[in-house]
N, C-alpha and C. Protein backbone atom coordinates (compact mmCIF):
# COMPACT_ATOMS: atom_id res chain seq x y z
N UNK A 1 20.94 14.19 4.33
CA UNK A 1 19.94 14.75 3.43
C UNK A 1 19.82 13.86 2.19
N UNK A 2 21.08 13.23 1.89
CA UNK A 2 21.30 12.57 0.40
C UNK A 2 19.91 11.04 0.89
N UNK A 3 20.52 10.42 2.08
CA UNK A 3 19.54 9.48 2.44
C UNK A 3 18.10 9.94 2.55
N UNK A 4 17.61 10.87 2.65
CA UNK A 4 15.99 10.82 2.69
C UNK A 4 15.85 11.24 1.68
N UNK A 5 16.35 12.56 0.54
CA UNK A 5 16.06 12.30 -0.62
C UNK A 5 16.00 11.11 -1.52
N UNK A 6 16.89 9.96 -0.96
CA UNK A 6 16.19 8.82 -1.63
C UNK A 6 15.75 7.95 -1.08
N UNK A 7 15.21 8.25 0.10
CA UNK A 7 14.66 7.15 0.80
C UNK A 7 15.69 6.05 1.20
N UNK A 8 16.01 5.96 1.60
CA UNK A 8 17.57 5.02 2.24
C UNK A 8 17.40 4.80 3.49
N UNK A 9 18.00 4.16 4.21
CA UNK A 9 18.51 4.87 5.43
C UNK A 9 20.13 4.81 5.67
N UNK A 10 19.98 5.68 6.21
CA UNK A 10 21.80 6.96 6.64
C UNK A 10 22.68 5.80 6.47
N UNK A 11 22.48 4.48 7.34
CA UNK A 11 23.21 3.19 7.56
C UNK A 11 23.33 2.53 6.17
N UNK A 12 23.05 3.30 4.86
CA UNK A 12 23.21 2.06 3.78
C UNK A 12 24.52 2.50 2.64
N UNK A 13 24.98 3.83 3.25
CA UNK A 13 25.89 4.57 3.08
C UNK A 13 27.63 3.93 2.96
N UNK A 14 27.27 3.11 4.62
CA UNK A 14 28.38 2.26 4.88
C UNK A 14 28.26 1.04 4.83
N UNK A 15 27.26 0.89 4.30
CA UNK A 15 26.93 -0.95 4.10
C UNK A 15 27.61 -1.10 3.01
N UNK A 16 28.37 -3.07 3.32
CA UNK A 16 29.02 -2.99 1.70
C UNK A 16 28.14 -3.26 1.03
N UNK A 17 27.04 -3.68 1.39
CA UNK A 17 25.85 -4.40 0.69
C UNK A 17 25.00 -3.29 0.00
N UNK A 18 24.36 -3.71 -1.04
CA UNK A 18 23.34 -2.65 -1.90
C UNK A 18 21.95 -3.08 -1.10
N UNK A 19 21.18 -2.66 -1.13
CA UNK A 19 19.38 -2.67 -0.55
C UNK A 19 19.23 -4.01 -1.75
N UNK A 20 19.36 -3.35 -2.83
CA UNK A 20 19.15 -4.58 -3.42
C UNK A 20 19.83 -6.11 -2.88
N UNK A 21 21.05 -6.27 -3.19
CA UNK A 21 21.60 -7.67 -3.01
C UNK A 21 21.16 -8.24 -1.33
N UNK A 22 20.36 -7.13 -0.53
CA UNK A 22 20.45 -7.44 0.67
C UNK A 22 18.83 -7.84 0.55
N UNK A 23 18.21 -7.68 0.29
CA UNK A 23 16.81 -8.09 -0.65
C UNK A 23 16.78 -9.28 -1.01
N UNK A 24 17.62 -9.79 -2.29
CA UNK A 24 17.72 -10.96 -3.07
C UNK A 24 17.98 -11.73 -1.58
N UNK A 25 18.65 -11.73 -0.75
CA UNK A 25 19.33 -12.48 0.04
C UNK A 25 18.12 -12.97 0.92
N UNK A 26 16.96 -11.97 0.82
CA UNK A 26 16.03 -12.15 1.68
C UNK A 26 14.69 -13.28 1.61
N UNK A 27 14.98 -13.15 0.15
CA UNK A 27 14.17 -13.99 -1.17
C UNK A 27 14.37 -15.45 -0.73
N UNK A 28 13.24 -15.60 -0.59
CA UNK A 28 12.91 -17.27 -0.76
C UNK A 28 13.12 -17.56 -1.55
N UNK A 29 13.64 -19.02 -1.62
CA UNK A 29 14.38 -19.88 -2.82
C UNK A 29 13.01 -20.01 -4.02
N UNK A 30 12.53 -20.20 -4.58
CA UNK A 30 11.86 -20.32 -5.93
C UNK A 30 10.48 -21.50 -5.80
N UNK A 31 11.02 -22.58 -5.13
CA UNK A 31 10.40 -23.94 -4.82
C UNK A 31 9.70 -23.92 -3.66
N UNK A 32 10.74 -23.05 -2.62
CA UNK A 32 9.73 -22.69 -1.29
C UNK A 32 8.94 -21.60 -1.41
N UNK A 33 8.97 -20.55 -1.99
CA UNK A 33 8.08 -19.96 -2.16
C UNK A 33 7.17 -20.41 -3.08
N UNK A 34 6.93 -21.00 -3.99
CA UNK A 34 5.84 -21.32 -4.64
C UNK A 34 5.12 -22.75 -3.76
N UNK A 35 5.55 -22.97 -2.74
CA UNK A 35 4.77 -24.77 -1.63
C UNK A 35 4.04 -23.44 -0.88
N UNK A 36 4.78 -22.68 -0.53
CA UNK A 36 4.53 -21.63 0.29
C UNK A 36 3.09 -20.72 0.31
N UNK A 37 3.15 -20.56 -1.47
CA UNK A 37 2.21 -19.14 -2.15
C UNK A 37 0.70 -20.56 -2.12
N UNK A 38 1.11 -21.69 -2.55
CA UNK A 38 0.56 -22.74 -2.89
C UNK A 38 -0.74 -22.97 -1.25
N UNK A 39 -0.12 -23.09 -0.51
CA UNK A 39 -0.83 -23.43 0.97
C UNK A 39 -1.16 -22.19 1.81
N UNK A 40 -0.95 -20.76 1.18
CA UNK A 40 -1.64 -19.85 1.44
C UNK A 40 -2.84 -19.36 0.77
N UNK A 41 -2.71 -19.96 -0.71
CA UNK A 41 -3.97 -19.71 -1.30
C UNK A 41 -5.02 -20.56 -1.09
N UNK A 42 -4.58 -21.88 -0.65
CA UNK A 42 -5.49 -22.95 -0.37
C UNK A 42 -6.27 -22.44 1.99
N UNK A 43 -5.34 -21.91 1.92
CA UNK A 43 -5.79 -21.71 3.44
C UNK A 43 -7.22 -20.64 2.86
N UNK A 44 -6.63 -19.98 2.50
CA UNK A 44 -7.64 -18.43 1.92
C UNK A 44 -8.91 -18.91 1.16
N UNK A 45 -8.62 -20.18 0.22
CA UNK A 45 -9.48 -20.93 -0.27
C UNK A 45 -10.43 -21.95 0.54
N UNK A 46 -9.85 -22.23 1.37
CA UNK A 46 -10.47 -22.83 2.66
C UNK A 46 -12.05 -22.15 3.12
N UNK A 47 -11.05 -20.91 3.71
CA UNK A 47 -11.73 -19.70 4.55
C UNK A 47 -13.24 -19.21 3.61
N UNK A 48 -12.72 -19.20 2.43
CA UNK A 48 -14.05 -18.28 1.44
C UNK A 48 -14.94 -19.23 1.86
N UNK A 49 -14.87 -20.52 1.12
CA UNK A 49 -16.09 -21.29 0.92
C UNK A 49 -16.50 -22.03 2.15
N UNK A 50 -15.69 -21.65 3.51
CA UNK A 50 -16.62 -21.84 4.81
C UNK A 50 -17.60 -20.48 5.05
N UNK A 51 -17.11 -19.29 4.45
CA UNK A 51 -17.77 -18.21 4.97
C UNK A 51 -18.80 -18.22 3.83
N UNK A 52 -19.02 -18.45 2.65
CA UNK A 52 -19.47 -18.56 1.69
C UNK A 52 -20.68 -19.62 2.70
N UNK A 53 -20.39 -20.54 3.50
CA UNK A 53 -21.48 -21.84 3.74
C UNK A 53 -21.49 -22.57 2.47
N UNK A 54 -20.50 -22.87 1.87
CA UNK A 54 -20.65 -23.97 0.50
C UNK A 54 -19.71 -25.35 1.05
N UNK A 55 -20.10 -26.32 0.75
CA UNK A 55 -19.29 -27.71 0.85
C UNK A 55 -18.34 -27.74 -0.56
N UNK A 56 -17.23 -28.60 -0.26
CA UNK A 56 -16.68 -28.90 -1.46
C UNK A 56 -17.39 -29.27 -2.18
N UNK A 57 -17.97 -30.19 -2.12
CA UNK A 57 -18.82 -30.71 -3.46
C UNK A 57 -19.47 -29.70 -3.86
N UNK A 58 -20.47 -28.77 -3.24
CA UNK A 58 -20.91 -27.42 -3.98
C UNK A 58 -20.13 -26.79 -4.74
N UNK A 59 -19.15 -26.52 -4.32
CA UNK A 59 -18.30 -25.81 -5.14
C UNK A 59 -17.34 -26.84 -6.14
N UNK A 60 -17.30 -28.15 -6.10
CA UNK A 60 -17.04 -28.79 -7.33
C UNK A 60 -18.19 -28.65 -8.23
N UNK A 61 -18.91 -28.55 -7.75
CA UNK A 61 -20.21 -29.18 -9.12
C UNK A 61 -20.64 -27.58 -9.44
N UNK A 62 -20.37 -26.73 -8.85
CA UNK A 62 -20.17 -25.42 -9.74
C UNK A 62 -19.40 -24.63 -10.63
N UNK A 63 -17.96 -25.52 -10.11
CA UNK A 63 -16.78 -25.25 -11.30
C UNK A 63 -16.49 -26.47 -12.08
N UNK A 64 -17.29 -27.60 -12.17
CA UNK A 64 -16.66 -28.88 -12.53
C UNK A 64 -15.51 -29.65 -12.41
N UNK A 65 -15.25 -29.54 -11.00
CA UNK A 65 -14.23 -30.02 -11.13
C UNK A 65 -14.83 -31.17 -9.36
N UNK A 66 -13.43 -32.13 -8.80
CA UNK A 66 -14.07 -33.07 -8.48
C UNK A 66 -13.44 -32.77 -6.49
N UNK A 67 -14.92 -33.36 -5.63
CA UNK A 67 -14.21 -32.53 -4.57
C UNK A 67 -12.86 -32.75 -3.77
N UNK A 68 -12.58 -33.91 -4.89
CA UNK A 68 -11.25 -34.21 -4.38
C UNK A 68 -10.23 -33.09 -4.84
N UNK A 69 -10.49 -32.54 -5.87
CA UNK A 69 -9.25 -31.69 -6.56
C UNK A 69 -9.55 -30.33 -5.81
N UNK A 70 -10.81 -30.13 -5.34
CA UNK A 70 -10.84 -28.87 -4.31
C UNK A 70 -10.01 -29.13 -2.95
N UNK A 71 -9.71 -30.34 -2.85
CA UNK A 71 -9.24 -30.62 -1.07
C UNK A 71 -8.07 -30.49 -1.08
N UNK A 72 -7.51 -30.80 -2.34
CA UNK A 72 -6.09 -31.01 -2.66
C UNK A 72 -5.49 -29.54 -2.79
N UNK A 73 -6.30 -28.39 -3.35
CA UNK A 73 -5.85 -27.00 -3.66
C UNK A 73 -5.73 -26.16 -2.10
N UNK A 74 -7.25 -26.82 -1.18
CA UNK A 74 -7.30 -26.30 0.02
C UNK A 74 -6.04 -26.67 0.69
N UNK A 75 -5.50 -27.58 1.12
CA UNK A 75 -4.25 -27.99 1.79
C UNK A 75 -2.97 -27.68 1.09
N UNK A 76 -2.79 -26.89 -0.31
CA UNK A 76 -2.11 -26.08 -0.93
C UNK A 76 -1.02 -27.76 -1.35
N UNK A 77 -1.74 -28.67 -1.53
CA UNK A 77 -0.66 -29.82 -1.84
C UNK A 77 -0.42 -29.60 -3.81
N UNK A 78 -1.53 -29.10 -4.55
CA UNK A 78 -0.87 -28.54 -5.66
C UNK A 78 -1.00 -27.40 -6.35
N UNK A 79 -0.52 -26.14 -7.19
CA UNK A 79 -1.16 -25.18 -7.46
C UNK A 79 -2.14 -25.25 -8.30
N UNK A 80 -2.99 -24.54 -8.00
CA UNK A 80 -4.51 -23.98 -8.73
C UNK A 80 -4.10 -23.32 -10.09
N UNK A 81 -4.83 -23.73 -10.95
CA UNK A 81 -4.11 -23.22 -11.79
C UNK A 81 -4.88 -21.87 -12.46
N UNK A 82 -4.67 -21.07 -13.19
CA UNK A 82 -5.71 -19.52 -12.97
C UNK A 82 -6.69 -19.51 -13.48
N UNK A 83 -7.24 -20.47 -14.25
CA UNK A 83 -8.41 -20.47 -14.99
C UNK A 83 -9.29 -20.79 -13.60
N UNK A 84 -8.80 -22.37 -13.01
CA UNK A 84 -9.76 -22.64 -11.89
C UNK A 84 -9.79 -21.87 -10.98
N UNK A 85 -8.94 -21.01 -10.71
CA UNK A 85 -9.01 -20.28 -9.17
C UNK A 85 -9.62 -19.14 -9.72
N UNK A 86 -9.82 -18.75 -11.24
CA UNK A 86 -10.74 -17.77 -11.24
C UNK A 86 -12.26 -18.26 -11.22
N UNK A 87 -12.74 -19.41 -11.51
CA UNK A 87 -14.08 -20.20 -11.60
C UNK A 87 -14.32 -20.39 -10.16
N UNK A 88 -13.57 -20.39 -9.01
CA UNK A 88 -13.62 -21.15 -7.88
C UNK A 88 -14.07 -19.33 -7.01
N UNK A 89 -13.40 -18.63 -7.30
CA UNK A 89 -13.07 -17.10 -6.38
C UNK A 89 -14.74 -16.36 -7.16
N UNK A 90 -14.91 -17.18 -7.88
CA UNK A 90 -16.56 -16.64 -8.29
C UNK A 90 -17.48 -17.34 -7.95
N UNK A 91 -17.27 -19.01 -7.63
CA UNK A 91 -18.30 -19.12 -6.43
C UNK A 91 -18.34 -19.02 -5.29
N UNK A 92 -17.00 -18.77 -4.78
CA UNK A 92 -17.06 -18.21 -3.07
C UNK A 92 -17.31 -16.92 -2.82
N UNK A 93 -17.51 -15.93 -4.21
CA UNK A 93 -18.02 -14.76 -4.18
C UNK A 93 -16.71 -13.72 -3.47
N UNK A 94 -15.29 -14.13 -3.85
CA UNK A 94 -14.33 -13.32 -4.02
C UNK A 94 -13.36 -12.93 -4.92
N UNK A 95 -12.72 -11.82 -4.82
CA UNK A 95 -11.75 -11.54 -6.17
C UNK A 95 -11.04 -11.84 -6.13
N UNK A 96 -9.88 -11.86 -7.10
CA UNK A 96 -8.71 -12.77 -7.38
C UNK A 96 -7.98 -12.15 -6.11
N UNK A 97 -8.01 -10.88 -6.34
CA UNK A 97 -7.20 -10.13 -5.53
C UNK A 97 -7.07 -10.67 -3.57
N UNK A 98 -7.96 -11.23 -3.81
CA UNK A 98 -8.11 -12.08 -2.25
C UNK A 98 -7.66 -13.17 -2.35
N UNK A 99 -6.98 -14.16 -3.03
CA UNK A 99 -6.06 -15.17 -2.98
C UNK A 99 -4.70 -14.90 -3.34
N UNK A 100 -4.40 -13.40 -4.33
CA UNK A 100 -2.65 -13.42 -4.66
C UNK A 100 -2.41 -12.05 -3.93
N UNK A 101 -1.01 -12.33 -4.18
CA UNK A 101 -0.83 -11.19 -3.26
C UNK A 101 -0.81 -10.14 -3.80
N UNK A 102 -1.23 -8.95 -3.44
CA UNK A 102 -1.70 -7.57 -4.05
C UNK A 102 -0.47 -7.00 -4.42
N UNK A 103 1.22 -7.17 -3.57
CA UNK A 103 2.00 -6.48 -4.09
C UNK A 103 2.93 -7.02 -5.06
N UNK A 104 2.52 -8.08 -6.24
CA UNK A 104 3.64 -8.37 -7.19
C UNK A 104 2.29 -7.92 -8.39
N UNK A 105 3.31 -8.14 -9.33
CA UNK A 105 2.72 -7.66 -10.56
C UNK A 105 1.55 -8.48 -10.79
N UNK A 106 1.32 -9.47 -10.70
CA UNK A 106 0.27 -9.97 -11.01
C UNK A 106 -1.18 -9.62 -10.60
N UNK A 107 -0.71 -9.57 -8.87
CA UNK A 107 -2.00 -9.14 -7.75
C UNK A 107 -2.08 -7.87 -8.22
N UNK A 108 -1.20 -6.84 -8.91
CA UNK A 108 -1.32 -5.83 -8.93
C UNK A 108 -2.50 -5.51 -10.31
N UNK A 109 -2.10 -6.04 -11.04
CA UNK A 109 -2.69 -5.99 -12.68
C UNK A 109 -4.44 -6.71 -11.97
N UNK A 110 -4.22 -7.42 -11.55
CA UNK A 110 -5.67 -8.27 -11.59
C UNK A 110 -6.86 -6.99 -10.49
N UNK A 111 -5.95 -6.57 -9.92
CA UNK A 111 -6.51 -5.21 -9.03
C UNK A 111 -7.12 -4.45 -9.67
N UNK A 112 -6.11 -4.23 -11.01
CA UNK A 112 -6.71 -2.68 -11.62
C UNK A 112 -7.63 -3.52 -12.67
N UNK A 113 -7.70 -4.22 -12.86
CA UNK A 113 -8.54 -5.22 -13.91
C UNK A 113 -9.83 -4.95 -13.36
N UNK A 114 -10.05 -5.49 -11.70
CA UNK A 114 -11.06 -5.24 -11.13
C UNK A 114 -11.39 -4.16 -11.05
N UNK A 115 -10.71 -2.93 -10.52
CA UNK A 115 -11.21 -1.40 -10.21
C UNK A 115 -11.45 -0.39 -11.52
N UNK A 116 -10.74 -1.07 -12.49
CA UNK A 116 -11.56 -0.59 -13.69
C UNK A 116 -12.66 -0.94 -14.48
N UNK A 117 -12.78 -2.38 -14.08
CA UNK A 117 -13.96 -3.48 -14.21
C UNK A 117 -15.39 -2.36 -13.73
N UNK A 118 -15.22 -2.22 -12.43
CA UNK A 118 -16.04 -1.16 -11.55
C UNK A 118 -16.58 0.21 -12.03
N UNK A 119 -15.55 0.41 -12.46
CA UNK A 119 -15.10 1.99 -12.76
C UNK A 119 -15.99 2.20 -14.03
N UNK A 120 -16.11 1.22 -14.86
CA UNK A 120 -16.51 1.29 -16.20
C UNK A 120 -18.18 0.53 -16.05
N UNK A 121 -18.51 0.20 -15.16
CA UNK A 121 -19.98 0.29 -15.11
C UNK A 121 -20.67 1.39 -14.21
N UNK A 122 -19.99 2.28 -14.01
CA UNK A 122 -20.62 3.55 -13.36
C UNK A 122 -21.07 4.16 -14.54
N UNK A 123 -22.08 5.40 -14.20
CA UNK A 123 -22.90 5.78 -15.15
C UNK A 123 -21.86 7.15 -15.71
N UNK A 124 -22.00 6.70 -17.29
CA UNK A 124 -21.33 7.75 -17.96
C UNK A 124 -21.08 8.93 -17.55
N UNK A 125 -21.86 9.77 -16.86
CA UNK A 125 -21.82 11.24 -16.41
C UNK A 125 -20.92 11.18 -15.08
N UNK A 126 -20.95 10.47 -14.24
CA UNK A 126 -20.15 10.26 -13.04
C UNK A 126 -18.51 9.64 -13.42
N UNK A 127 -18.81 8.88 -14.47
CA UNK A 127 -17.18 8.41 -15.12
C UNK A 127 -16.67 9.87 -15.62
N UNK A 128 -17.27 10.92 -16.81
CA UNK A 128 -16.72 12.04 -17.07
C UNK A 128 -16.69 12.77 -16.13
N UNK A 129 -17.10 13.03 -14.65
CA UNK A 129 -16.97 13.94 -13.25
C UNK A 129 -15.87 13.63 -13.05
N UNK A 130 -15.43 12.42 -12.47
CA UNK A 130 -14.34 11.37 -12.04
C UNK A 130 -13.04 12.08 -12.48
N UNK A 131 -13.23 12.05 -13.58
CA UNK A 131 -12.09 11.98 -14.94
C UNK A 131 -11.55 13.50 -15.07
N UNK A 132 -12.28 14.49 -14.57
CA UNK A 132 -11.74 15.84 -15.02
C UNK A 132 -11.04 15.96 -13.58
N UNK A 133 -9.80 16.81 -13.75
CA UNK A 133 -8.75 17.04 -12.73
C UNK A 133 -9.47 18.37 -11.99
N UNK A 134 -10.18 18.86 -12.67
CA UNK A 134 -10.75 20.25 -11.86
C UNK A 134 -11.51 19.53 -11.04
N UNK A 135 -12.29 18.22 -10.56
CA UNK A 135 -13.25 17.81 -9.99
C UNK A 135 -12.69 16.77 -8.82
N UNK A 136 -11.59 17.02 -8.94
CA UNK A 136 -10.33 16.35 -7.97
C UNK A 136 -11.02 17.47 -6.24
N UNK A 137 -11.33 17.75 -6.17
CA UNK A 137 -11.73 18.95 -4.85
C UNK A 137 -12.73 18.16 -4.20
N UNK A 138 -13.54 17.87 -5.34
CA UNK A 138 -15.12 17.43 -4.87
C UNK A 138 -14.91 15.71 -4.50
N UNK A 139 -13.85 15.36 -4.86
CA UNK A 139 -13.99 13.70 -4.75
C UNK A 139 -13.08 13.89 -3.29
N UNK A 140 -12.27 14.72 -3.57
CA UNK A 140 -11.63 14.69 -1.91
C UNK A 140 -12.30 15.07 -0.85
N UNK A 141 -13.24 16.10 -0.76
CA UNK A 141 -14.32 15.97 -0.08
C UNK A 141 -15.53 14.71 0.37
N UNK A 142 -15.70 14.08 -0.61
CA UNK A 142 -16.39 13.06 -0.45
C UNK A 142 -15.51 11.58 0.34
N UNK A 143 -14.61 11.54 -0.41
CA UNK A 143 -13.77 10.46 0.43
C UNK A 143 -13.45 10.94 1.82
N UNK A 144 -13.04 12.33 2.40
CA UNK A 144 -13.24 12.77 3.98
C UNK A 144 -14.56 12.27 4.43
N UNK A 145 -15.51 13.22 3.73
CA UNK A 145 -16.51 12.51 4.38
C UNK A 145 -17.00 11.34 4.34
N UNK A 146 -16.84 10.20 3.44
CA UNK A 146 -16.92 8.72 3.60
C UNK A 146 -16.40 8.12 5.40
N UNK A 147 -15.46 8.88 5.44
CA UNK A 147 -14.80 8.34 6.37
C UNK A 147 -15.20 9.01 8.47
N UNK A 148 -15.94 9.75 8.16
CA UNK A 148 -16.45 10.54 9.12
C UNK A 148 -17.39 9.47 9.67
N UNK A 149 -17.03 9.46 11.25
CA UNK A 149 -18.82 8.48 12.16
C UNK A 149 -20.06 9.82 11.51
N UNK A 150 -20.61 8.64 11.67
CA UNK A 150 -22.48 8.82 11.37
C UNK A 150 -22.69 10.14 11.93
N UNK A 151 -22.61 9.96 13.30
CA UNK A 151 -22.32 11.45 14.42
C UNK A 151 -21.89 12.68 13.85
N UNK A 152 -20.75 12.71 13.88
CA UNK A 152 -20.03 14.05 13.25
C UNK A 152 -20.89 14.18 11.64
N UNK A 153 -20.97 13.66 10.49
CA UNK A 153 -21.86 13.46 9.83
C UNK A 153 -22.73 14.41 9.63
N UNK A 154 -23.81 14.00 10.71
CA UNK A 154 -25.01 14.59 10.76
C UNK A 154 -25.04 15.99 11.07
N UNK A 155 -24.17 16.20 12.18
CA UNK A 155 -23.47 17.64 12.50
C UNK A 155 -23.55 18.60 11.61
N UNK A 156 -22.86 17.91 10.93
CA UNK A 156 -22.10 18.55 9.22
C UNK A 156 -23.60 18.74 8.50
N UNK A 157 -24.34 17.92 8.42
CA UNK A 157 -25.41 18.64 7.56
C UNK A 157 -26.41 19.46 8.03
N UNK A 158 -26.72 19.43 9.53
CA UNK A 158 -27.08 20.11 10.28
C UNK A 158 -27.03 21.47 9.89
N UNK A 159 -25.09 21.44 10.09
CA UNK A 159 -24.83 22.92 10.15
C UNK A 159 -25.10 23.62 8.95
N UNK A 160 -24.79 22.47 7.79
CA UNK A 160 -25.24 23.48 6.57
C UNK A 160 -26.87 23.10 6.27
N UNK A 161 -27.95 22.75 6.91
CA UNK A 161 -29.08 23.36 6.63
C UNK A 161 -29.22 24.35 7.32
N UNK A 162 -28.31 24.71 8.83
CA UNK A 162 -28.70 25.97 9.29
C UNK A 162 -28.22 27.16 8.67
N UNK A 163 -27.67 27.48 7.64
CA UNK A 163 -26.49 28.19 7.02
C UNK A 163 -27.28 28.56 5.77
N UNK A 164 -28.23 27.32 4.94
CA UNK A 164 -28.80 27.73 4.47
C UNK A 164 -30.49 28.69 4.33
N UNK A 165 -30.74 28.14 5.65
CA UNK A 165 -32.15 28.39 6.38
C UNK A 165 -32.48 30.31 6.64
């Protein structure tokens, strides 16, 4: 019981090891993970501005920079540094959040940067709906139904024009 109240498992009881130190152990050295983070953002950087249909040079001569220093970020041979990868993730027409990774603090902050970015150009009256906890019912309703096929859907309104009829 003690293990699922904290989320554990039963086996960490008799481990000499802590979750933690067994973690650290798991951790990439510092140097490989950053060649690592380096040639995943450049793969991802790759990917945008083929799906985007932009050439390097397009996308140099939109961030100023030269298409050699785009080829060099794509093959992750050096890191991007955040000013450019934010100039670069706005002409391939993606968010930061699509080159770092969403679960460290950084990907995390630049997330809510964006979803409040969002959040705060909705129209005043829908931001104060949002915002009141009594109106927590009606947004959970809506997110079910976001998620409903077209089909069932229609059903649903069906039934309540017949209900109202």
């Amino acid at each position: 019981m003690l293990a699922y109240h904290l989320g554990v498992p039963v086996s960490q009881f008799w481990n000499k090891k802590t979750i933690s130190a067994e973690e650290a152990e798991r951790q990439l050295p510092d140097a490989e993970y950053r060649d690592l983070r380096d040639r995943v953002i450049g793969a991802k950087l790759q990917m945008a501005r083929q799906e985007a249909k932009l050439s390097r040079e397009e996308v140099a001569n939109a961030t100023g920079l030269t298409p050699e220093k785009i080829e060099t970020y794509e093959y992750g041979q050096v890191s991007i540094p955040f000013p450019e990868l934010t100039s670069i993730a706005h002409v391939v027409r993606k968010s930061m959040g699509y080159f770092l990774e969403d679960n460290n603090r950084v990907g995390t902050w630049l997330r809510l940067q964006e979803e409040y970015q969002r959040f705060s150009e909705l129209p005043e009256e829908l931001r104060m709906f949002v915002t009141k906890p009594v109106n927590q019912p009606f947004i959970d309703i809506a997110l079910r139904l976001s998620r409903m096929p077209v089909q069932e859907l229609r059903e649903v309104g069906e039934n309540i024009l017949n209900i109202t009829l």
